[in-house]
Protein backbone atom coordinates (compact mmCIF):
# COMPACT_ATOMS: atom_id res chain seq x y z
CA UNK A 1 -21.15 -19.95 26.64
CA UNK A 2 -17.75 -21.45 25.73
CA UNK A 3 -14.62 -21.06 27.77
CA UNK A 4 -11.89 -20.06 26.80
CA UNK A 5 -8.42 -21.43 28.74
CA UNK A 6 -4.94 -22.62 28.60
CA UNK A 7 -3.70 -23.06 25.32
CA UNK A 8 -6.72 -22.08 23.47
CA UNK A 9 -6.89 -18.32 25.24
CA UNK A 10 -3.41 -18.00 24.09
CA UNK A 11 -4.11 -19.02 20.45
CA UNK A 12 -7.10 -16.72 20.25
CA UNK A 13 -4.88 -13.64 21.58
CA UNK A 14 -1.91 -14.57 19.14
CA UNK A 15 -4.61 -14.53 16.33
CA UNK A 16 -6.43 -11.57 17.10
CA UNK A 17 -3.16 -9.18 17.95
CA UNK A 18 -1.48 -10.59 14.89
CA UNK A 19 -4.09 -8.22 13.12
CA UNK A 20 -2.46 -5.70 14.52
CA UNK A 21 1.07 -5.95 12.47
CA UNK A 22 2.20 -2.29 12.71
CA UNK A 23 5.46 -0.61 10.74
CA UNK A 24 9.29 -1.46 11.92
CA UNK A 25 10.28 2.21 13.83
CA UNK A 26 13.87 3.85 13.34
CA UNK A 27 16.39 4.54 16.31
CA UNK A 28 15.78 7.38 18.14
CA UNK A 29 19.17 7.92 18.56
CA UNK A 30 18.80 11.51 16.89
CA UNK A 31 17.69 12.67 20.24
CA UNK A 32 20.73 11.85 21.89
CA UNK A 33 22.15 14.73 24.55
CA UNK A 34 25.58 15.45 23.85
CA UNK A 35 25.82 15.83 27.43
CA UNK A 36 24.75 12.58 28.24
CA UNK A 37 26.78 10.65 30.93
CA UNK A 38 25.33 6.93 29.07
CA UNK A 39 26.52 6.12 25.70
CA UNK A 40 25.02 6.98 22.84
CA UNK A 41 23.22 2.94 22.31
CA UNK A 42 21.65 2.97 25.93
CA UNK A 43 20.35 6.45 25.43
CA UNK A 44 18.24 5.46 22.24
CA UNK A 45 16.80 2.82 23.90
CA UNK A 46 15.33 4.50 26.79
CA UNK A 47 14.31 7.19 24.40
CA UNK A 48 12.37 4.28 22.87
CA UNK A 49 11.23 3.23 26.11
CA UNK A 50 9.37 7.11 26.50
CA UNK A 51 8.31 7.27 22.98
CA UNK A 52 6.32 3.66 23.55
CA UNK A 53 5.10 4.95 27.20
CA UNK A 54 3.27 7.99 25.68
CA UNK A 55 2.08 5.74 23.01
CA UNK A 56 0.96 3.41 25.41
CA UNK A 57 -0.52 6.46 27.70
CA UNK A 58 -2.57 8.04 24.91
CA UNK A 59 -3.84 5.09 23.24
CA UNK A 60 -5.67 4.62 26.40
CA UNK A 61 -7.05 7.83 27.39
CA UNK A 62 -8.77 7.35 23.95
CA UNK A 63 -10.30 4.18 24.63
CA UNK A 64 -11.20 5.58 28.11
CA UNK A 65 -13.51 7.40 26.65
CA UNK A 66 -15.06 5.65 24.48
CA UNK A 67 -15.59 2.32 26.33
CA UNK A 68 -17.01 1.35 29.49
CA UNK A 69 -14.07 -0.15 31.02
CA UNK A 70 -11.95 0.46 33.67
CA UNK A 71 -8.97 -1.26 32.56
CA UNK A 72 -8.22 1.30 30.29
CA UNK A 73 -8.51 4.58 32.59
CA UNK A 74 -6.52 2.68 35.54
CA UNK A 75 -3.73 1.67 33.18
CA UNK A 76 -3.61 4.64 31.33
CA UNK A 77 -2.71 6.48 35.08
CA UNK A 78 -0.39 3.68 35.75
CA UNK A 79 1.11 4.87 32.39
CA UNK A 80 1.40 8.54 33.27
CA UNK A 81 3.68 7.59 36.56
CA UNK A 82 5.71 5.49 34.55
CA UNK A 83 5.97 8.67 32.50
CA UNK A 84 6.91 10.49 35.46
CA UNK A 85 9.84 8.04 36.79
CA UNK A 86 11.46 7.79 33.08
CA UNK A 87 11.30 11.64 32.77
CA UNK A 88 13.56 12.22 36.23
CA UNK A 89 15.99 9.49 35.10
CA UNK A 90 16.30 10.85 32.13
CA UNK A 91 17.01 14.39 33.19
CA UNK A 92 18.88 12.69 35.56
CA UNK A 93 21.51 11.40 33.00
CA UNK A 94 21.00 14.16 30.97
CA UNK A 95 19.10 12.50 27.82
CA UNK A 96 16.97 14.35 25.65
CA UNK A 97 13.00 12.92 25.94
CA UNK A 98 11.90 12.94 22.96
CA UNK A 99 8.18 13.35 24.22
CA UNK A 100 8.70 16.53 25.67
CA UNK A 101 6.11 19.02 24.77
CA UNK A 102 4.08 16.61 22.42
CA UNK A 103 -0.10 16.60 23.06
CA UNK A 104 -1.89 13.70 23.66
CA UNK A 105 -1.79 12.03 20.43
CA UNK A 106 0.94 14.20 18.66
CA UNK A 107 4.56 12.72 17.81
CA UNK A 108 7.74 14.21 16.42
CA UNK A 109 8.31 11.18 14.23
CA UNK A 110 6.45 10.08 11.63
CA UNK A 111 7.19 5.99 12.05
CA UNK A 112 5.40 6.70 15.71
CA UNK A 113 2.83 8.83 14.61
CA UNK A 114 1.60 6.42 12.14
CA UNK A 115 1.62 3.14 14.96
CA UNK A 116 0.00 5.61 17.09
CA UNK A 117 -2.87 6.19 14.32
CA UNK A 118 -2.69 3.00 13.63
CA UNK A 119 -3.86 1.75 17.17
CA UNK A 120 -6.26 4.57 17.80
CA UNK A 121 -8.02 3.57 14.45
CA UNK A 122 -8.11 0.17 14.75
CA UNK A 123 -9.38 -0.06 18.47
CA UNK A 124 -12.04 2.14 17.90
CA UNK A 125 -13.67 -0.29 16.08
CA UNK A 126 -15.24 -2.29 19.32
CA UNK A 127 -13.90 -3.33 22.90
CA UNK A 128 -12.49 -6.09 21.15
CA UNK A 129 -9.83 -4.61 19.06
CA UNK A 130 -9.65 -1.81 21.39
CA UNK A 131 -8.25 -4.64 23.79
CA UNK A 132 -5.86 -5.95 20.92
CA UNK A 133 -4.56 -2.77 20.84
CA UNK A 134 -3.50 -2.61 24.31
CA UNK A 135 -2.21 -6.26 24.14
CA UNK A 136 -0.19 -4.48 21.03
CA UNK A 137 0.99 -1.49 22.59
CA UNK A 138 2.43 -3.49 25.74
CA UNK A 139 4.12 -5.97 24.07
CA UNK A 140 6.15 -3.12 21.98
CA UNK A 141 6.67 -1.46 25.37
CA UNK A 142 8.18 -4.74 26.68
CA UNK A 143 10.57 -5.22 23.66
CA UNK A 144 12.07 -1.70 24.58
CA UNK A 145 12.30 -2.48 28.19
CA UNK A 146 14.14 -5.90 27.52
CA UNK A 147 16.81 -4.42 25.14
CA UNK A 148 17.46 -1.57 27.55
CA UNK A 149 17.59 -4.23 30.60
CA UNK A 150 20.23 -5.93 28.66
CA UNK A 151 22.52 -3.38 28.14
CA UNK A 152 25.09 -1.60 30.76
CA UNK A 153 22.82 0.76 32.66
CA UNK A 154 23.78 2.73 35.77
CA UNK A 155 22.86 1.14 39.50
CA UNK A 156 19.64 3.58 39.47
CA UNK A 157 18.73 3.48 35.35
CA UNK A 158 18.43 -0.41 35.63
CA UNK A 159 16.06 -0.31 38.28
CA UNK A 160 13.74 2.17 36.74
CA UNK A 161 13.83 -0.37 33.67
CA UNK A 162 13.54 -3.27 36.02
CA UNK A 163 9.84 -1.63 37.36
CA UNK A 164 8.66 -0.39 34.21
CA UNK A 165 9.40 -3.92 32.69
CA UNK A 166 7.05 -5.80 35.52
CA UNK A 167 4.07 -2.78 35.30
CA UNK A 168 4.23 -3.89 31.58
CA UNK A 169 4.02 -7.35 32.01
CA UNK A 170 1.05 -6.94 34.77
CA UNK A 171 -0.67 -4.33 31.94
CA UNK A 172 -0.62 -7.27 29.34
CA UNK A 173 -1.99 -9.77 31.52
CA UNK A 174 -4.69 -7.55 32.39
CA UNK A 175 -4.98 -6.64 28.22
CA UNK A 176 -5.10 -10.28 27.58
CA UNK A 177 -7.77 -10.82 30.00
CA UNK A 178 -10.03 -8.27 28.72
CA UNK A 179 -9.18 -9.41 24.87
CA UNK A 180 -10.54 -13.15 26.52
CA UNK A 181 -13.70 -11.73 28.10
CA UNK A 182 -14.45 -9.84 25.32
CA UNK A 183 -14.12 -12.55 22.53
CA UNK A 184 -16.04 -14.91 24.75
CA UNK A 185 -18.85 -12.41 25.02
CA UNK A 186 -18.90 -10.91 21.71
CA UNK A 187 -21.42 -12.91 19.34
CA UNK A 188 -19.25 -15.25 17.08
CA UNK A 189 -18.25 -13.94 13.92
CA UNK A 190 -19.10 -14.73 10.20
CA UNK A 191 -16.89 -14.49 7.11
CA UNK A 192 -18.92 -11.58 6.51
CA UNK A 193 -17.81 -9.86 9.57
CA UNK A 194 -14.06 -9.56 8.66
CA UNK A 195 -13.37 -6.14 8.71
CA UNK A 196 -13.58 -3.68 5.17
CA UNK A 197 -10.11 -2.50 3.39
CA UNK A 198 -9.51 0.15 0.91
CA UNK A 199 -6.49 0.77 -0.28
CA UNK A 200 -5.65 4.26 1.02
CA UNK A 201 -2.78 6.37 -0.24
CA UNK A 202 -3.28 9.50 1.83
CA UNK A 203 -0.22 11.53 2.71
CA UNK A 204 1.62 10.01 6.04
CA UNK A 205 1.45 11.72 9.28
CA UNK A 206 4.05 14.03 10.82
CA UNK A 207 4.85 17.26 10.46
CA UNK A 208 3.94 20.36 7.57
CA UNK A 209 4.26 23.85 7.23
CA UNK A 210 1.25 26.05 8.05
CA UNK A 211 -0.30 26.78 4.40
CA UNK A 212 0.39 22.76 2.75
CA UNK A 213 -1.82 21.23 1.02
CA UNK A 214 -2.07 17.23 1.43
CA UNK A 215 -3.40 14.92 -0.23
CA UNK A 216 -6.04 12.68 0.90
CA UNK A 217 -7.41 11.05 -1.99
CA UNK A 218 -7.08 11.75 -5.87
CA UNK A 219 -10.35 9.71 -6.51
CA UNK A 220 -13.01 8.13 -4.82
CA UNK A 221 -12.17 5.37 -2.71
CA UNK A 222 -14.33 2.79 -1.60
CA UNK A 223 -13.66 -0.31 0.95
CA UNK A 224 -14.22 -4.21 -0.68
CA UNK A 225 -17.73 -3.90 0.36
CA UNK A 226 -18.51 -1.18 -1.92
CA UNK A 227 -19.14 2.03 0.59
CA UNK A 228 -17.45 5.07 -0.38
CA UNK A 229 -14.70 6.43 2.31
CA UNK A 230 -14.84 10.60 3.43
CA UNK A 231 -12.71 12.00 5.37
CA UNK A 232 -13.68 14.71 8.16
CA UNK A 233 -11.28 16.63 10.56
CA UNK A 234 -11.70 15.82 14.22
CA UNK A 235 -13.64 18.58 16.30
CA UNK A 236 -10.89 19.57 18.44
CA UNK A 237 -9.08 20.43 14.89
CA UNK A 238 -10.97 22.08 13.40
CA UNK A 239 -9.37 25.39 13.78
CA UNK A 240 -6.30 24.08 12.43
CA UNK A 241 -7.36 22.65 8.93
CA UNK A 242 -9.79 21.95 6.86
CA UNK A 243 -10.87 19.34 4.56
CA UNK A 244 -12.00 19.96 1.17
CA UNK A 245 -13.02 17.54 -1.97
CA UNK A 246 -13.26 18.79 -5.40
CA UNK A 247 -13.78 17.08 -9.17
CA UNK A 248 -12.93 14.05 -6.85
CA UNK A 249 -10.07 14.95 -5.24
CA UNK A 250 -9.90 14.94 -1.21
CA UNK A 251 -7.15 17.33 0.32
CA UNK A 252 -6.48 18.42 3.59
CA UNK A 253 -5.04 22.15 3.97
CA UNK A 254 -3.56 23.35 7.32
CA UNK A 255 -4.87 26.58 8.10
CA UNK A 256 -2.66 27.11 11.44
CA UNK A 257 -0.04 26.03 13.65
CA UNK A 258 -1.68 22.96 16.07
CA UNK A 259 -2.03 19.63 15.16
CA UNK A 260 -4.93 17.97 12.74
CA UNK A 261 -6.49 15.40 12.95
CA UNK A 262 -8.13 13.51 10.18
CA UNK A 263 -10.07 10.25 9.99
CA UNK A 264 -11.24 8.18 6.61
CA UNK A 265 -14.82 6.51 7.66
CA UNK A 266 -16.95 4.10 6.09
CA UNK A 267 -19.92 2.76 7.91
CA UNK A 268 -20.99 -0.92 7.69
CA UNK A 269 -23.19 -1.34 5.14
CA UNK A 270 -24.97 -3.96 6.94
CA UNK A 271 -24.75 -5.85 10.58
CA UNK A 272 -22.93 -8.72 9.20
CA UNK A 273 -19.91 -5.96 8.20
CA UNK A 274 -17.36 -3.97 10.31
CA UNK A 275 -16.66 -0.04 9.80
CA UNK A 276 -13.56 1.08 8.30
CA UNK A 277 -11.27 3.32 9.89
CA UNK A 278 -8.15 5.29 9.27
CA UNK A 279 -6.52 8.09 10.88
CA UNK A 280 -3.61 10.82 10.05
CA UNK A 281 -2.51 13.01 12.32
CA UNK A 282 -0.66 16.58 10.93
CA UNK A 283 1.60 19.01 13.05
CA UNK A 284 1.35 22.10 11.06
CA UNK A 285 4.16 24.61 12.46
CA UNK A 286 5.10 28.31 10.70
């Protein structure tokens, strides 16, 4: 088997997360406390900072369960006591988090809904992508942490910062090592094996009214390799809405308050192809 070192584990990491180009997010400076003893700048960015935690957090309970590797589960409770020390400093200072009272999975902005999706979808895919995604998530996580370390935090907010900023860079180290043992052991791709597209126009995640009907897809849509996507509503949503296709047409309507979850599938139509993925995620309220 080939090894892969030095300069040529970092090239294969650059490629392979540079798959994962995800949308620009706005400030989160809406959440701002009034109250807040930090000005209005440094409390956006460690709003950021617990918006890109949870992401983080719930990215990998998912793959937790669905692959056979501990990286995910340990990092994932590393995660939720970073969680823990940003929510006290935050209260602390008296700065709105923005994650308070979200589910696993569920965000009050659409921007970070959709790279939350986004990640979920594509590293389901294999351990492989599922590892991209992690090298992903942490390297947004690190971004917000370096802004915030260079701005003028109190004694006590620039240590938490400080921390959270070397867990990070210990999480993507141990991402990029498990993106490197899984390329090395994965067979070697063909053309063939890039993954399917389809151009998918369904309506973006965030929140709707109890009672709206969204649209999924006004026609059929199938990938480049010819197999037709359908979309199905997660099984822990399935009290919430319901997906329905008539004369063509693919909608989604949300039957009660909760938040539903929808994913566009199309299997590989042969070894040589990868499935297709795509996920929305709905907060129906009344």
């Amino acid at each position: 088997m080939t090894q892969i070192t030095g300069r040529a584990r970092r090239v294969v990491i650059a490629v392979a997360v540079s798959a994962l180009a995800l949308p620009a997010l706005g400030s989160t400076a809406a959440w701002a406390a009034t109250g807040s003893t930090l000005a209005s700048d440094a409390s956006a960015a460690l709003q950021s900072i617990a918006i890109d935690e949870k992401t983080a957090h719930d990215t990998y309970r998912v793959f937790a369960a669905r692959y056979d590797d501990s990286e995910f589960s340990t990092i994932a409770v590393s995660e939720e006591r970073h969680r823990e020390t940003l929510r006290t400093m935050l209260a602390k200072h008296a700065v709105v988090d923005p994650t308070a009272g979200d589910p696993a999975g569920v965000f009050d902005d659409a921007p970070y809904q959709s790279r939350y999706d986004e990640l979920v979808a594509r590293g389901s895919v294999s351990l492989t992508n599922a590892a991209e995604a992690g090298v992903r998530a942490e390297r947004l996580l690190i971004a917000s942490l370096s802004r915030a370390a260079g701005m003028d935090l109190p004694r006590d907010a620039t240590n938490v910062v400080a921390n959270l900023l070397e867990g990070s860079r210990h999480h993507l180290a141990a991402y990029e090592g498990l993106l490197s043992r899984a390329v090395m052991s994965a067979p070697q791709p063909t053309p063939a094996q890039i993954a399917q597209t389809a151009r998918v126009r369904a309506q973006k995640s965030g929140r709707y009214q109890v009672g709206t009907r969204l649209m999924l897809a006004r026609q059929p849509v199938t990938t480049d390799a010819g197999v037709t996507v359908r979309w199905r509503v997660l099984e822990q949503s399935q009290e919430a809405c319901r997906v329905r296709t008539r004369d063509g047409r693919t909608t989604v309507i949300l039957r009660k308050p909760g938040t539903c979850r929808v994913v566009g599938y199309a299997p590989a139509p042969s070894p040589e192809h990868l499935e297709f993925r795509v996920m929305r995620t709905y907060r129906a309220y009344e």
